[in-house]
C-alpha atoms as a PDB file:
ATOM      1  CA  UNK A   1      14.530  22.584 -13.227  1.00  0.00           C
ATOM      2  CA  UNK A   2      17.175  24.554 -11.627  1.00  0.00           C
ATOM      3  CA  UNK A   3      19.926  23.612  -9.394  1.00  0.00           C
ATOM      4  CA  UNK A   4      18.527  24.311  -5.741  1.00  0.00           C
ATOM      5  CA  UNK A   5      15.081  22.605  -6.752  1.00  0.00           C
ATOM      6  CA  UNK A   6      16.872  19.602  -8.021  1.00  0.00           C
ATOM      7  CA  UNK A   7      18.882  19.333  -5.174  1.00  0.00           C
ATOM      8  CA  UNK A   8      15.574  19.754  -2.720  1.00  0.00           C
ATOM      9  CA  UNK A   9      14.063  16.805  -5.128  1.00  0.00           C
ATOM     10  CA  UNK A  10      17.124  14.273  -4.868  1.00  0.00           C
ATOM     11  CA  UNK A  11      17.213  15.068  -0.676  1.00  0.00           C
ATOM     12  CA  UNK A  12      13.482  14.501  -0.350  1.00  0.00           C
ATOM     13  CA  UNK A  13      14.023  11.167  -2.306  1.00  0.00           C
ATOM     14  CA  UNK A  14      16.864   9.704  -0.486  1.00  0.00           C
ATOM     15  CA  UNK A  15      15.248  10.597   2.878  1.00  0.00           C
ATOM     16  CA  UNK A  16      11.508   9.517   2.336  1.00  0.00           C
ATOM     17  CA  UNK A  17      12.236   6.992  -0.812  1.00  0.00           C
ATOM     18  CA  UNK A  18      11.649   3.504   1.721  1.00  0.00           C
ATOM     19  CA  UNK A  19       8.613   4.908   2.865  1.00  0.00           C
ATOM     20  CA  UNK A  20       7.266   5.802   0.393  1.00  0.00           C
ATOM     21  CA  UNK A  21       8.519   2.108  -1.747  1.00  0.00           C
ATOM     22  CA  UNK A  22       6.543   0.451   1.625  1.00  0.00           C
ATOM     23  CA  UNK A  23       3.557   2.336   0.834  1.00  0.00           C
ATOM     24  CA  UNK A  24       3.463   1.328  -2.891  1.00  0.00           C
ATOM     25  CA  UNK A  25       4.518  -2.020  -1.725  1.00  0.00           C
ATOM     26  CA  UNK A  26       1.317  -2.178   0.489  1.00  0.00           C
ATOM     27  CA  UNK A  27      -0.560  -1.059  -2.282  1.00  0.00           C
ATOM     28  CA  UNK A  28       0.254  -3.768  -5.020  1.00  0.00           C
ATOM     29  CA  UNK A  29       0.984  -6.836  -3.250  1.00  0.00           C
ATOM     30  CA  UNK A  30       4.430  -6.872  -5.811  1.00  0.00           C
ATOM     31  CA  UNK A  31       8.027  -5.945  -5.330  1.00  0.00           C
ATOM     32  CA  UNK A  32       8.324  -5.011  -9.168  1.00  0.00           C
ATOM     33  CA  UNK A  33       4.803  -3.442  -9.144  1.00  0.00           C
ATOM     34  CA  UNK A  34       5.797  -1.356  -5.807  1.00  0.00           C
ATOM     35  CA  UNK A  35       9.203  -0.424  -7.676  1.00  0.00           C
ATOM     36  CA  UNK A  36       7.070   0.635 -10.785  1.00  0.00           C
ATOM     37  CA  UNK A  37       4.708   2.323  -8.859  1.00  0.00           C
ATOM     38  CA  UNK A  38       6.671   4.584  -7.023  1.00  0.00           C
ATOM     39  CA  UNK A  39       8.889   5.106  -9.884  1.00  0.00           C
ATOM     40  CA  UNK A  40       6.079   6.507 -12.466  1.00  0.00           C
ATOM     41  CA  UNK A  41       4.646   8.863  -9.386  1.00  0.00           C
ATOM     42  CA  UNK A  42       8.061  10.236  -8.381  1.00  0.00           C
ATOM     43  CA  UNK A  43       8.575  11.016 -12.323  1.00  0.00           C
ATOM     44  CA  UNK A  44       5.306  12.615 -13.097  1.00  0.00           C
ATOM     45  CA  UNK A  45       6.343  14.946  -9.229  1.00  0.00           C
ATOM     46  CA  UNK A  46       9.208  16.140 -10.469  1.00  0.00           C
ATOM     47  CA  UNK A  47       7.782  18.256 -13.466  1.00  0.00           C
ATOM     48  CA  UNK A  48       5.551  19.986 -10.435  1.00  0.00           C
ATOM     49  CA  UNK A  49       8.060  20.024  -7.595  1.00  0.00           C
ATOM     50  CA  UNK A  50       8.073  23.709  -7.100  1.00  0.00           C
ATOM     51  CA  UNK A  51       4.279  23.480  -6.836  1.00  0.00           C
ATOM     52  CA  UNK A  52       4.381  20.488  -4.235  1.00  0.00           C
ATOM     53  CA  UNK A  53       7.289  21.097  -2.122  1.00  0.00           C
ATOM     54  CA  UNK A  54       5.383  22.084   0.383  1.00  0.00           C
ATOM     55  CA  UNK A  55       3.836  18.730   1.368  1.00  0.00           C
ATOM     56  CA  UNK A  56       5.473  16.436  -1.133  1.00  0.00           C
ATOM     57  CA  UNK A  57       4.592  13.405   1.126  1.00  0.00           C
ATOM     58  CA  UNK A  58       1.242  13.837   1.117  1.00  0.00           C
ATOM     59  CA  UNK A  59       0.969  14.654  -2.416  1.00  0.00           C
ATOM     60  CA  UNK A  60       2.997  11.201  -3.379  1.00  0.00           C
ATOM     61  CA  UNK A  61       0.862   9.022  -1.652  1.00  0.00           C
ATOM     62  CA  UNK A  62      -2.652  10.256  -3.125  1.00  0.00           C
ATOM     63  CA  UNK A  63      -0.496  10.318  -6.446  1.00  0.00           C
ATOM     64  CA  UNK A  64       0.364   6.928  -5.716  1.00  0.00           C
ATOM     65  CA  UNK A  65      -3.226   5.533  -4.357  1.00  0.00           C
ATOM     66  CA  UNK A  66      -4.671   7.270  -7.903  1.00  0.00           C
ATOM     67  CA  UNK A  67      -1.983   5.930 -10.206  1.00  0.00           C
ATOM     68  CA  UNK A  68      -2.231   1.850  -8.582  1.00  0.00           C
ATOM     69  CA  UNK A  69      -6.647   2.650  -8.419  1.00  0.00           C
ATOM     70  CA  UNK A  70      -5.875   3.760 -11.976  1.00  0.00           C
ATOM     71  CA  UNK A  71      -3.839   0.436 -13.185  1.00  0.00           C
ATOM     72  CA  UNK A  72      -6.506  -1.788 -11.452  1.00  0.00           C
ATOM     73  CA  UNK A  73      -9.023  -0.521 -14.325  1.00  0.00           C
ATOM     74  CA  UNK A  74      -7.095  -1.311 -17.096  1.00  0.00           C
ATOM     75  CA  UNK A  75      -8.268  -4.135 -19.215  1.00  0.00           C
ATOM     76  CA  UNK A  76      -4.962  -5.767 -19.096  1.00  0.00           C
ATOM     77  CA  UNK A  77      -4.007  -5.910 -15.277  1.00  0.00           C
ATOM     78  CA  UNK A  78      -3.702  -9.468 -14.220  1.00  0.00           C
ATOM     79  CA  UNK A  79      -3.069 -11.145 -10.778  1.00  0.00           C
ATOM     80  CA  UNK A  80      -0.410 -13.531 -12.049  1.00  0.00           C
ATOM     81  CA  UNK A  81       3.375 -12.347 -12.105  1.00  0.00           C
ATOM     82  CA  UNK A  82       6.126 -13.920 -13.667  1.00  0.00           C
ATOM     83  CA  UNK A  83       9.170 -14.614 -11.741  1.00  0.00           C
ATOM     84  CA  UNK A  84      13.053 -15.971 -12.545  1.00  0.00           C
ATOM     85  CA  UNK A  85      13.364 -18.383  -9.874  1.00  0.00           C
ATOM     86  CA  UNK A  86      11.385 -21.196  -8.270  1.00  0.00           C
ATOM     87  CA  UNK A  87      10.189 -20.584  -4.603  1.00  0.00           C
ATOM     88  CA  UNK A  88      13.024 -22.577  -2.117  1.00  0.00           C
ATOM     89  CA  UNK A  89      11.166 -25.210  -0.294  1.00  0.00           C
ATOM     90  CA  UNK A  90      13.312 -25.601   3.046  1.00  0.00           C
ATOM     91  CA  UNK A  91      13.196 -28.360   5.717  1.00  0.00           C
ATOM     92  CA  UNK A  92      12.278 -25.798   8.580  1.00  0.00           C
ATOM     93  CA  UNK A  93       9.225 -26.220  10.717  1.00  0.00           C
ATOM     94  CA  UNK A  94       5.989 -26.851   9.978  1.00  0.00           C
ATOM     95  CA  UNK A  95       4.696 -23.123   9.255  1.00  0.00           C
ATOM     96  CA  UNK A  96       1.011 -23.904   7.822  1.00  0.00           C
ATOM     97  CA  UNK A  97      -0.822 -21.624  10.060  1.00  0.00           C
ATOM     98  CA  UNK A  98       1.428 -19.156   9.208  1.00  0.00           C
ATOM     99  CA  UNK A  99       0.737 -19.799   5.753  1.00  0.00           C
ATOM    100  CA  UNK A 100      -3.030 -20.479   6.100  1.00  0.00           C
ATOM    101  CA  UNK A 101      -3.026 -17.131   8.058  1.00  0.00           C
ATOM    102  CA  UNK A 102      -1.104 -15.355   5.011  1.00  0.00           C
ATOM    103  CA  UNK A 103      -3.131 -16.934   1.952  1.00  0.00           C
ATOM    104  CA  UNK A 104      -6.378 -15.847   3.909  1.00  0.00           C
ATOM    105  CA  UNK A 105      -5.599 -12.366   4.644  1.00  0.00           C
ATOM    106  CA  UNK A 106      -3.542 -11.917   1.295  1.00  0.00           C
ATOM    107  CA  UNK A 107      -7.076 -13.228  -0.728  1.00  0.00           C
ATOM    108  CA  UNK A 108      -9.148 -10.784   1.568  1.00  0.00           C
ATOM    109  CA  UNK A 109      -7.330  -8.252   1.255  1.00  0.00           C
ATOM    110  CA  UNK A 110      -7.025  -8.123  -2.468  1.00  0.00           C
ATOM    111  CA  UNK A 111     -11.052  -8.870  -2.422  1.00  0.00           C
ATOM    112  CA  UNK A 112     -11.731  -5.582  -0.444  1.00  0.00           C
ATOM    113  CA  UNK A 113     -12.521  -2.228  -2.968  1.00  0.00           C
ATOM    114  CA  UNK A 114      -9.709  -0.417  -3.802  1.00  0.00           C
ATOM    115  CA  UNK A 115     -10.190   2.431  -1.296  1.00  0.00           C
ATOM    116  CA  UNK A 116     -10.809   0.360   1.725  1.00  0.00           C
ATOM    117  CA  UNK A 117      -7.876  -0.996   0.887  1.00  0.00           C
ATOM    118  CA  UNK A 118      -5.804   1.964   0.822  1.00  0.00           C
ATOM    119  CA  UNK A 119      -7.608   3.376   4.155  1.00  0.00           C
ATOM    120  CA  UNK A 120      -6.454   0.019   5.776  1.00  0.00           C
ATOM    121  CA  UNK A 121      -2.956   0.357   4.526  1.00  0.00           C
ATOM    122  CA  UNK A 122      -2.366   3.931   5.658  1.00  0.00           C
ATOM    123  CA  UNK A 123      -3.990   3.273   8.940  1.00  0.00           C
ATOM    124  CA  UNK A 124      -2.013   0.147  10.181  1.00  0.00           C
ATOM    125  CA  UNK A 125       0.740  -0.067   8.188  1.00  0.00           C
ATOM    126  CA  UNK A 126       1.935   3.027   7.677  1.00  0.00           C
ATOM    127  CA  UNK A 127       0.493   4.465  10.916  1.00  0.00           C
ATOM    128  CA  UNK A 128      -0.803   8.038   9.811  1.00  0.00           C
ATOM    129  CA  UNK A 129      -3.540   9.918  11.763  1.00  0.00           C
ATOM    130  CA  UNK A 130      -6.577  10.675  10.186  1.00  0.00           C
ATOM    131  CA  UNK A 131      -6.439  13.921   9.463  1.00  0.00           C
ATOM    132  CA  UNK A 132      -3.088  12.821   7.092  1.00  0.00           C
ATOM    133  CA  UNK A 133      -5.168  10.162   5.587  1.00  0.00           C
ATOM    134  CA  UNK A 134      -7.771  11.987   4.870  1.00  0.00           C
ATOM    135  CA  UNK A 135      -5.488  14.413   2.999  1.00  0.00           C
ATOM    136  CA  UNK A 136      -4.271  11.873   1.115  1.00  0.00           C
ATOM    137  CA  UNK A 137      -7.638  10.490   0.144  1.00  0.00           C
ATOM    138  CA  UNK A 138      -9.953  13.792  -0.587  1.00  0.00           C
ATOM    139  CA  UNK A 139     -11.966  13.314   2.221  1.00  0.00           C
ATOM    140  CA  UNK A 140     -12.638  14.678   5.931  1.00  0.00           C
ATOM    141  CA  UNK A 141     -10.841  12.507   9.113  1.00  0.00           C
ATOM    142  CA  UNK A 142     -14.346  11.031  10.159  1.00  0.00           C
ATOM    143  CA  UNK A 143     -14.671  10.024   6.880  1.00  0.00           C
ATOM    144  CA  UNK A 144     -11.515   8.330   7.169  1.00  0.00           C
ATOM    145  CA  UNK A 145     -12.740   6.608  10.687  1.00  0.00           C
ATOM    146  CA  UNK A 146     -15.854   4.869   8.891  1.00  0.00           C
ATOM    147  CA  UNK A 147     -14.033   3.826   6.257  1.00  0.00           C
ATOM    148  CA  UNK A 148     -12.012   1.928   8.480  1.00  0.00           C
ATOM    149  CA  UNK A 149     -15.059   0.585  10.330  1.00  0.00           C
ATOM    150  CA  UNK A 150     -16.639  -0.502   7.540  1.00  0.00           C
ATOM    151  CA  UNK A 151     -13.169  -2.015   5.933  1.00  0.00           C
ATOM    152  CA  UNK A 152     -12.527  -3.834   8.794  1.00  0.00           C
ATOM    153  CA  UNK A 153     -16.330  -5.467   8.810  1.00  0.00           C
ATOM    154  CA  UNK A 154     -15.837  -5.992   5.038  1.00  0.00           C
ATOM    155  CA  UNK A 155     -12.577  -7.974   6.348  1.00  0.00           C
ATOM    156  CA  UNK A 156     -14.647 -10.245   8.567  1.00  0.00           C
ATOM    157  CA  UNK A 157     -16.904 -10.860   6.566  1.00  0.00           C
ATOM    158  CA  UNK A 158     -14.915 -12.001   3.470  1.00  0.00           C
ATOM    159  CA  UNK A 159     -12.616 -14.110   6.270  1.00  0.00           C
ATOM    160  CA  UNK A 160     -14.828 -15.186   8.916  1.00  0.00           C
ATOM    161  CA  UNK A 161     -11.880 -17.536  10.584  1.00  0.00           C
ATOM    162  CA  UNK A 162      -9.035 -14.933  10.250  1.00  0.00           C
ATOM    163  CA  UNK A 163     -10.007 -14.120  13.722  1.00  0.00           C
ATOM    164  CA  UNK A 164      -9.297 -17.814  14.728  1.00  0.00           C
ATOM    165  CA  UNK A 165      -6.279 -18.346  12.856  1.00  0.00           C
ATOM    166  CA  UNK A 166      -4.737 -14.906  14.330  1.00  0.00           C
ATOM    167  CA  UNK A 167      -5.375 -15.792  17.804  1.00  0.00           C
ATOM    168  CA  UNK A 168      -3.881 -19.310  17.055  1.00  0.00           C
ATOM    169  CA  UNK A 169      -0.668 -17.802  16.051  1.00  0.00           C
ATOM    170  CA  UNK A 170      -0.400 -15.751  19.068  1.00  0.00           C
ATOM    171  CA  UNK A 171      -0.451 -18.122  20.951  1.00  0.00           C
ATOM    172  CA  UNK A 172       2.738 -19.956  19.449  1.00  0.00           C
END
């Protein structure tokens, strides 16, 4: 790699690198798994850099969606995760809806298919228009709307009172 595309590599990292970490953060549910994540993708895009620095964003988060799709097959994946320190249990207020709120979207969530998923992620919590999702995805922008639709009725259906327990929290 020479000198200018290096330099165009390092820039584009230090200016999109959170965004990108949110995205993979979105995407596995894991700090260490998000860190891992974006890690592996950003080394496999450097080798092609002169072929992707065109749209680099784009081509980081399909990497990114294909590489966490592609660890989700693997025999080995698990859900649990091992961690160095024991969760602090405060003497704050009483935040069980919160927590009931959390659990039940965290289990439905991780319960909807892998691209449904990724089409919620991209929509709400990264905030891209269609047409950008779709890129990132392989597919046309009213593809992209139905796969919402039908994520979002997947949603209900797999937590019928999320609905309750979000409208209880608003009102707090």
């Amino acid at each position: 790699m020479d000198a200018d595309t290096e330099r165009d590599f390092v820039a584009f990292v230090e200016t999109r690198s959170h965004s990108l970490f949110r995205s993979a953060l979105a995407l596995t549910g894991h700090r260490q798994q998000a860190e891992d994540l974006l890690q592996t993708v950003l080394a496999k895009a450097v080798r092609h850099w002169k072929n992707i620095e065109s749209s680099p964003e784009a081509y980081l988060r399909r990497a990114m969606y294909r590489q966490q799709v592609s660890s989700w097959r693997r025999p080995g994946w698990s859900r649990e995760f091992s961690t160095d320190q024991v969760p602090d249990h405060g003497t704050g207020p009483d935040v069980t809806a919160q927590v009931d709120l959390n659990l039940a979207l965290h289990d439905a969530l991780r319960r909807l298919a892998p691209k449904y998923r990724a089409v919620l992620v991209l929509r709400y919590f990264e905030d891209l228009p269609d047409e950008e999702i779709g890129q990132i995805l392989g597919c046309k922008p009213a593809t992209v709307r139905s796969q919402v639709v039908r994520a979002l009725d997947r949603l209900r259906t797999l937590c019928p009172d999320l609905d309750s327990l979000a409208l209880q929290e608003i009102r707090r």
